[in-house]
C-alpha atoms as a PDB file:
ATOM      1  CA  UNK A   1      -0.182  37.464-121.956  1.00  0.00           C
ATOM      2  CA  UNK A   2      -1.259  33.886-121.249  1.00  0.00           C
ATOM      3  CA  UNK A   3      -4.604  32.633-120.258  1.00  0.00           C
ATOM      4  CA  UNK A   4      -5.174  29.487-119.242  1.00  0.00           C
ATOM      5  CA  UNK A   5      -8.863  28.028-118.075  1.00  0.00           C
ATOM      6  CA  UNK A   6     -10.091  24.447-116.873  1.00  0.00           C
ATOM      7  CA  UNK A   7     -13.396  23.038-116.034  1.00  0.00           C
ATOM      8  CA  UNK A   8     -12.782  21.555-112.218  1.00  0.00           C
ATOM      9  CA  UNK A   9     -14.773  19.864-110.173  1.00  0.00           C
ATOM     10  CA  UNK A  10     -13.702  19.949-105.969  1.00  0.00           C
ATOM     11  CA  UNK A  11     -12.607  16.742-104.703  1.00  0.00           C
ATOM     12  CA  UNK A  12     -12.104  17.064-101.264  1.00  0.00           C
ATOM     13  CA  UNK A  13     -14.970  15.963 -98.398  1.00  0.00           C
ATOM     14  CA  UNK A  14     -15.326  18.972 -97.105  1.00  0.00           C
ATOM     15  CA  UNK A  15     -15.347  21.509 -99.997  1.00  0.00           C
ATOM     16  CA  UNK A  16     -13.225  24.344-100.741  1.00  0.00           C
ATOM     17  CA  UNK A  17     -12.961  25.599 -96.968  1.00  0.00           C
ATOM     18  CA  UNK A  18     -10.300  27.655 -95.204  1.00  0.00           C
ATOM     19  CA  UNK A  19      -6.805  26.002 -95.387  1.00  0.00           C
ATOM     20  CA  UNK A  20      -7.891  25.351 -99.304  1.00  0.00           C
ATOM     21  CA  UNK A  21      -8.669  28.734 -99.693  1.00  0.00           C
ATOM     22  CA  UNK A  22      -5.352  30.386 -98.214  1.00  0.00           C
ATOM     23  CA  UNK A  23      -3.579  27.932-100.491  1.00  0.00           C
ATOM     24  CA  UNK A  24      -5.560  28.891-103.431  1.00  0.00           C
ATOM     25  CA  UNK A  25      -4.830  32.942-102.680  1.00  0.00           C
ATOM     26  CA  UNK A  26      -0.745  31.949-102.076  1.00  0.00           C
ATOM     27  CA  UNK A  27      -0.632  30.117-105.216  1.00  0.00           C
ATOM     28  CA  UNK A  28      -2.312  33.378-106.757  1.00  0.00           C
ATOM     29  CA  UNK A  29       0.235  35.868-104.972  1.00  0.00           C
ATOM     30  CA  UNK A  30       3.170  33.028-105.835  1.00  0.00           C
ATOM     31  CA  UNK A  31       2.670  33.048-109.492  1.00  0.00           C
ATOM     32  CA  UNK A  32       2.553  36.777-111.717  1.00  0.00           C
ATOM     33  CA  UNK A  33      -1.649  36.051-112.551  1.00  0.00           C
ATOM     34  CA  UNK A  34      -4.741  36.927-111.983  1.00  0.00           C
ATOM     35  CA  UNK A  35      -6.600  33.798-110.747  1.00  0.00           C
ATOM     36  CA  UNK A  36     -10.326  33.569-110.849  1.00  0.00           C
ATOM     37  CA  UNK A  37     -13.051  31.019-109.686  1.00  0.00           C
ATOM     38  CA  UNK A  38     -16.027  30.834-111.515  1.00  0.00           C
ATOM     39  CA  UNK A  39     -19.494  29.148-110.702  1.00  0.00           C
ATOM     40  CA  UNK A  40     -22.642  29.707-112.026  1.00  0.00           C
ATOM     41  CA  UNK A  41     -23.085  33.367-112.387  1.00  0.00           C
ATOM     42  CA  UNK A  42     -20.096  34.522-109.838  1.00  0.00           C
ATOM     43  CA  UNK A  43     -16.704  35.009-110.403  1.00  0.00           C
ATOM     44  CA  UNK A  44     -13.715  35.361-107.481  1.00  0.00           C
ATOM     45  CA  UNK A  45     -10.259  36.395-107.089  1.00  0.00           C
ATOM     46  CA  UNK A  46      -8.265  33.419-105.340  1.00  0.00           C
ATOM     47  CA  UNK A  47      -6.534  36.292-104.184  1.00  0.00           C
ATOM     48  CA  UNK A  48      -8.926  36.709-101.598  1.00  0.00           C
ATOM     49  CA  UNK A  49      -9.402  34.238 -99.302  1.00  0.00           C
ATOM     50  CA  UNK A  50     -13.097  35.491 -98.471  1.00  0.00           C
ATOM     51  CA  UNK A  51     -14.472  35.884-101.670  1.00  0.00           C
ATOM     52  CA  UNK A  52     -13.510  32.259-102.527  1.00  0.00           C
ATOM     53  CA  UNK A  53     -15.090  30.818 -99.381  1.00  0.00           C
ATOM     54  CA  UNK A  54     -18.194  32.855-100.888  1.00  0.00           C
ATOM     55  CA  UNK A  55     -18.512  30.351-103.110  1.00  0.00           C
ATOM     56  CA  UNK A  56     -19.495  27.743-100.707  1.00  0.00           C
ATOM     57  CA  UNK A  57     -18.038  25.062-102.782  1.00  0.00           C
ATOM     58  CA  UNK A  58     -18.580  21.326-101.784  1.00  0.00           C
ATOM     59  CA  UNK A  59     -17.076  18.232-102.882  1.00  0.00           C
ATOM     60  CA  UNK A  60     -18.464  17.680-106.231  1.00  0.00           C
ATOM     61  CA  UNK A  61     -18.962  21.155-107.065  1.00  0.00           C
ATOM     62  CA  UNK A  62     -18.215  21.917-110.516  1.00  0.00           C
ATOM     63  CA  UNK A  63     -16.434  25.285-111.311  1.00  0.00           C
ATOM     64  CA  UNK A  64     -14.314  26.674-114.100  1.00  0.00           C
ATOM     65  CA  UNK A  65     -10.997  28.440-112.777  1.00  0.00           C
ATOM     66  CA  UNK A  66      -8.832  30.949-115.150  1.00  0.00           C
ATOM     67  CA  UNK A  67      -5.702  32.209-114.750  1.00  0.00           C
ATOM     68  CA  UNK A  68      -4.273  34.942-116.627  1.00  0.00           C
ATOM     69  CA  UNK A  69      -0.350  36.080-116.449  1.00  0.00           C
ATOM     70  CA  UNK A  70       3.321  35.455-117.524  1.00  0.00           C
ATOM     71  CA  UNK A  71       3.239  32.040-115.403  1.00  0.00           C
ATOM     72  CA  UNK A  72      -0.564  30.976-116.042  1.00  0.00           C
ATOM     73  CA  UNK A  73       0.308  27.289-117.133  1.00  0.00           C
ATOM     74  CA  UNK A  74       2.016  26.516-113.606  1.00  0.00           C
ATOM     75  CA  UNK A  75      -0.624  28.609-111.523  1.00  0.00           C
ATOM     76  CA  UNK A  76      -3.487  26.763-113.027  1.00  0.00           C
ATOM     77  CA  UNK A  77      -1.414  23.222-112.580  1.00  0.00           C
ATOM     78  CA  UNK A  78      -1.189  24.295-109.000  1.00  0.00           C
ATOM     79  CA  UNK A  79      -4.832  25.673-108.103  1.00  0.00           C
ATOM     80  CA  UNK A  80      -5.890  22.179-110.117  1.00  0.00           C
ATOM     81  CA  UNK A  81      -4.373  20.091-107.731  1.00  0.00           C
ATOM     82  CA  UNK A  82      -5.595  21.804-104.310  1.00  0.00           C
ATOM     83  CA  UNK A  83      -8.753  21.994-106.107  1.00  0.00           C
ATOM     84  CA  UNK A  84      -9.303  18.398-107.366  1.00  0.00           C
ATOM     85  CA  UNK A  85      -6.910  16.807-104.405  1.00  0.00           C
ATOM     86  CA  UNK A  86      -9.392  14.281-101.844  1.00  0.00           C
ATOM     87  CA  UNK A  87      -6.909  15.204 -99.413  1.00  0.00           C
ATOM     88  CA  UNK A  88      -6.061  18.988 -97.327  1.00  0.00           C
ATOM     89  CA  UNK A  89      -2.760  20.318 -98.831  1.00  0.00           C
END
């Protein structure tokens, strides 16, 4: 099994907010991995849209992001550009 894991921080204005997050749960359910947000002491599914709005991430925020699976190298490339991207996918 492949892990991958990347130190991130969010680029867009307004943070890690809905349409990111329902992105960031297809790319999970696209790919075969487990994909996880982690800051500070809290960890996430992407899976779940909820959990990742948890978060409350804003622009700026630093987070580390894992994904574990058969295809882990192309879901991490994925969640790291919705992640870093200035722009809404």
């Amino acid at each position: 099994m492949t892990t991958c894991a990347s130190d991130l921080v969010v680029g867009n204005e307004r943070g890690i907010h809905g349409r990111v997050a329902t992105r960031l749960a297809e790319v999970a359910s696209e790919f075969a991995v487990v994909l996880q947000i982690r800051r500070a002491e809290e960890t996430v599914e992407c899976s779940s849209i909820l959990d990742v709005l948890s978060l409350a991430l804003v622009q700026g925020s630093e987070i580390s992001v894992q994904a574990v699976g058969e295809q882990a190298e192309a879901a991490m490339a994925a969640a790291a550009e919705l992640i870093t991207a200035q722009e809404d996918p």
